[in-house]
Protein backbone atom coordinates (compact mmCIF):
# COMPACT_ATOMS: atom_id res chain seq x y z
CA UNK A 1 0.00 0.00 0.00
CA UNK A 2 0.33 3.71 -0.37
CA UNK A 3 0.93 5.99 2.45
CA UNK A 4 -0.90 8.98 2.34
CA UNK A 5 2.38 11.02 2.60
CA UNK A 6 3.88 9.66 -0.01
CA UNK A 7 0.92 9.91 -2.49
CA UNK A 8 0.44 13.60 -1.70
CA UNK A 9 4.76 14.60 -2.26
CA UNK A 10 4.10 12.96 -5.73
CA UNK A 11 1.44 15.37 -6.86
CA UNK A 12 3.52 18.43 -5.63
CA UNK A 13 5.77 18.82 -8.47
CA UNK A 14 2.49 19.20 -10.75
CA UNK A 15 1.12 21.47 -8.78
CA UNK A 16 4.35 23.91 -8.29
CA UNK A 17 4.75 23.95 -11.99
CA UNK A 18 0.77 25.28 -12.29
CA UNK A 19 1.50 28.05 -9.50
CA UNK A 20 4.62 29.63 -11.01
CA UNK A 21 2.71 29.35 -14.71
CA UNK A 22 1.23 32.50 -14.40
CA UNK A 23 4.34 34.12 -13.47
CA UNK A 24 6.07 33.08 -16.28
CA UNK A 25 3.10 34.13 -18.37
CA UNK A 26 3.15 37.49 -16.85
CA UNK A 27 6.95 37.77 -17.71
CA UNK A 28 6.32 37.07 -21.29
CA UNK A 29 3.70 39.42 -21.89
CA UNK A 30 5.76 42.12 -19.84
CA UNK A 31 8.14 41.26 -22.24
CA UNK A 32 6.87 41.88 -25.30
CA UNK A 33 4.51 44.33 -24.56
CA UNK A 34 6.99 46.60 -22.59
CA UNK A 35 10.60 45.48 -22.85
CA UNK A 36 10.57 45.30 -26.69
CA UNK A 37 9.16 48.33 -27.98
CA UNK A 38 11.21 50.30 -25.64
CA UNK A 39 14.33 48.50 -27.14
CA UNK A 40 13.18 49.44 -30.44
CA UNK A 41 12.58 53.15 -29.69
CA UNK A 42 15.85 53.53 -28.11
CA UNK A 43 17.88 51.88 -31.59
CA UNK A 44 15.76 54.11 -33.60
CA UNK A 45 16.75 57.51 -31.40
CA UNK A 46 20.04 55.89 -31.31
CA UNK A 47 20.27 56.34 -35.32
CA UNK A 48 18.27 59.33 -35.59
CA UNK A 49 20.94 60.51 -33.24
CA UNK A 50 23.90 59.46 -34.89
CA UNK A 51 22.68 60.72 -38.56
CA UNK A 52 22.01 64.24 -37.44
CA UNK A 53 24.18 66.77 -39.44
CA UNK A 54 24.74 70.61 -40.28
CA UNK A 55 21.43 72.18 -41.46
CA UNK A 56 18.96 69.95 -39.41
CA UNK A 57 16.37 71.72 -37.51
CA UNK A 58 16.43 69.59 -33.85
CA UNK A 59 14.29 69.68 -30.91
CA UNK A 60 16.55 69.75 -27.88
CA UNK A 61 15.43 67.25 -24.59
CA UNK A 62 14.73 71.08 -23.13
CA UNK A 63 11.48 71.50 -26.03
CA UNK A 64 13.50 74.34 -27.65
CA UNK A 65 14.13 74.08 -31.10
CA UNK A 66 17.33 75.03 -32.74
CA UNK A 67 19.39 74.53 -36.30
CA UNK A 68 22.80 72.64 -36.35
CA UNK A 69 25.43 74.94 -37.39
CA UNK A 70 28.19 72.33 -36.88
CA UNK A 71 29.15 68.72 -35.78
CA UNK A 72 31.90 69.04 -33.36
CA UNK A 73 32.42 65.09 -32.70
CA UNK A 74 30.50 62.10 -32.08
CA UNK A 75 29.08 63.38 -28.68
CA UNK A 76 28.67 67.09 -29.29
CA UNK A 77 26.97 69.39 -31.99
CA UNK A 78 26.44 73.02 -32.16
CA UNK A 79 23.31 74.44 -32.50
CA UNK A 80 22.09 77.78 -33.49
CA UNK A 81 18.52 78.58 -31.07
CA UNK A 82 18.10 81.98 -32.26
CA UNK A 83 20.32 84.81 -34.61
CA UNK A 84 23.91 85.03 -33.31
CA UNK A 85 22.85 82.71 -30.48
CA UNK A 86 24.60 79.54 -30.35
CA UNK A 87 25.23 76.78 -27.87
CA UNK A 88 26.86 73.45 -27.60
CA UNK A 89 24.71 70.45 -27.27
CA UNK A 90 25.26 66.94 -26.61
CA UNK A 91 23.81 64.27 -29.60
CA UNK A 92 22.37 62.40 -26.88
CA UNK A 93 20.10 65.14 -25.99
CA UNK A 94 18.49 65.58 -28.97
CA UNK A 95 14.65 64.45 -28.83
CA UNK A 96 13.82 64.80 -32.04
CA UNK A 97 14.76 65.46 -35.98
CA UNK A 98 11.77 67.96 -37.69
CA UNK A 99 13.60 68.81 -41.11
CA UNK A 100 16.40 67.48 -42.61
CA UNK A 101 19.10 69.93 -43.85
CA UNK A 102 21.71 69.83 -46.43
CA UNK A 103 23.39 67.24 -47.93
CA UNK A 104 26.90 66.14 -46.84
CA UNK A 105 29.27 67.49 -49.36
CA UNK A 106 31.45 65.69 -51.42
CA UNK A 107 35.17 66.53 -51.09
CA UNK A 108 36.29 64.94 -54.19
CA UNK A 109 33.82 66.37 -56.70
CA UNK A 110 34.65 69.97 -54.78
């Protein structure tokens, strides 16, 4: 025979895998309803970023909105917020692209 112990030990491993189910579910969902698309966002701001050149009208993290009047390096960029007023920005700071300016020029055909 059976002892009643033993029978009930050998349905607990059943019944832990049902309790920590929803857990796991919950983790999923979290996952790709939160985790992802903020991953995504961050890549794309992360290019925007990075492609932003002379001539681009930016919004800064600050909401003002300014021109690029020159690329210092890969971390800083100079921007132009009103006439004669200009100020040194970090890339990273920039929230958002509105226009697109001029093309890069081409050194060789110059």
């Amino acid at each position: 025979m059976i002892s009643p112990a033993y029978a009930q030990a050998m349905g607990g491993g059943t019944e832990m895998i049902t309790s920590l189910l929803p857990f796991v579910l919950i983790f999923v969902i979290m996952y790709f309803l939160i985790l992802r698309p903020q991953q995504r966002r961050a890549k794309q701001h992360q290019e925007m970023v990075k492609n932003v050149r002379r001539g681009d009208t930016v919004i800064t993290s600050g909401g003002l909105i300014a021109k690029v009047t020159k690329v210092i390096d890969d971390d800083k960029i100079e921007i132009e917020l009103a006439d004669g007023v200009r100020a040194v920005q970090m890339r990273a700071m920039v929230s958002d692209v509105r226009a697109k300016g001029e093309p890069v020029k081409d050194d060789a055909a110059a």
